[in-house]
Protein backbone atom coordinates (compact mmCIF):
# COMPACT_ATOMS: atom_id res chain seq x y z
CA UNK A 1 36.22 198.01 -76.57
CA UNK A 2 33.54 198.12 -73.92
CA UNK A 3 32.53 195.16 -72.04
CA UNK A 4 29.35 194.18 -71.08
CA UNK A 5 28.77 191.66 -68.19
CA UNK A 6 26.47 188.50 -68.88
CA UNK A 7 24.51 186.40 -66.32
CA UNK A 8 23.12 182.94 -67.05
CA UNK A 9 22.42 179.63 -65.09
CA UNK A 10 23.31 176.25 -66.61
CA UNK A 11 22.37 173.09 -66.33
CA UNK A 12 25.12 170.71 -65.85
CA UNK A 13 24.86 169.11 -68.87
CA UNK A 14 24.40 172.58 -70.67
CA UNK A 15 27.86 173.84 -68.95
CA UNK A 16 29.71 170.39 -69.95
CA UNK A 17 28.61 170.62 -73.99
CA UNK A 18 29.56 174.36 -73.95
CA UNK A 19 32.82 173.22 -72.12
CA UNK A 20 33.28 170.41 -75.07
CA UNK A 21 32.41 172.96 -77.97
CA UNK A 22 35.26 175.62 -76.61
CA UNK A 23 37.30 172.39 -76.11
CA UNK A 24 36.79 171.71 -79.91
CA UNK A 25 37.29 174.72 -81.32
CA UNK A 26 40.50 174.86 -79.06
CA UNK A 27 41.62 171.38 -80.95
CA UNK A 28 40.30 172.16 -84.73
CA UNK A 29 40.88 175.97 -84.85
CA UNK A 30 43.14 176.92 -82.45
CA UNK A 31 43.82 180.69 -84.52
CA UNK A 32 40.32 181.49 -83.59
CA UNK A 33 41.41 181.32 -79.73
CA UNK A 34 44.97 182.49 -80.18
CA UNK A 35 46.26 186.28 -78.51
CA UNK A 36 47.67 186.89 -81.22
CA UNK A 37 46.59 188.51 -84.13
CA UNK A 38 47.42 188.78 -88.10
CA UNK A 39 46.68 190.61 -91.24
CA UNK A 40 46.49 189.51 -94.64
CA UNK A 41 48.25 191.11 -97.05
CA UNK A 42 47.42 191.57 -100.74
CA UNK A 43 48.96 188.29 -101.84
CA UNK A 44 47.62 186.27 -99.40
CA UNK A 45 50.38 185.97 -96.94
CA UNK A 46 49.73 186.64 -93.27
CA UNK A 47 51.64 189.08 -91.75
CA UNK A 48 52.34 190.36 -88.10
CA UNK A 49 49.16 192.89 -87.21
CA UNK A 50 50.63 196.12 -86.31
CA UNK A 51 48.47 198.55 -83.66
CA UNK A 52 48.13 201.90 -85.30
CA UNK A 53 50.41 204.30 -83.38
CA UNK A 54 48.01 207.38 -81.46
């Protein structure tokens, strides 16, 4: 996956909300921020995501 670099100025108060939101979603969804990733297989379950051997 490429990257591509972002520049932007914030207010103070800008930078603390953002800073509050990613502390939220930290809290309330932590899966969404987690290294880890999972699949879903066709009952439902979650299991281990496997990287496709190249």
């Amino acid at each position: 996956m490429s990257t591509t670099p972002i520049n932007a100025t914030l207010a103070q108060t800008e930078r603390d909300a953002v800073l509050q939101a990613i502390s939220t979603i930290k809290e309330k969804l932590p899966f969404l921020v987690d290294r880890t990733y999972a699949t879903v297989t066709s009952d439902g379950a979650a299991a281990p995501y496997r990287a496709p051997n190249n």
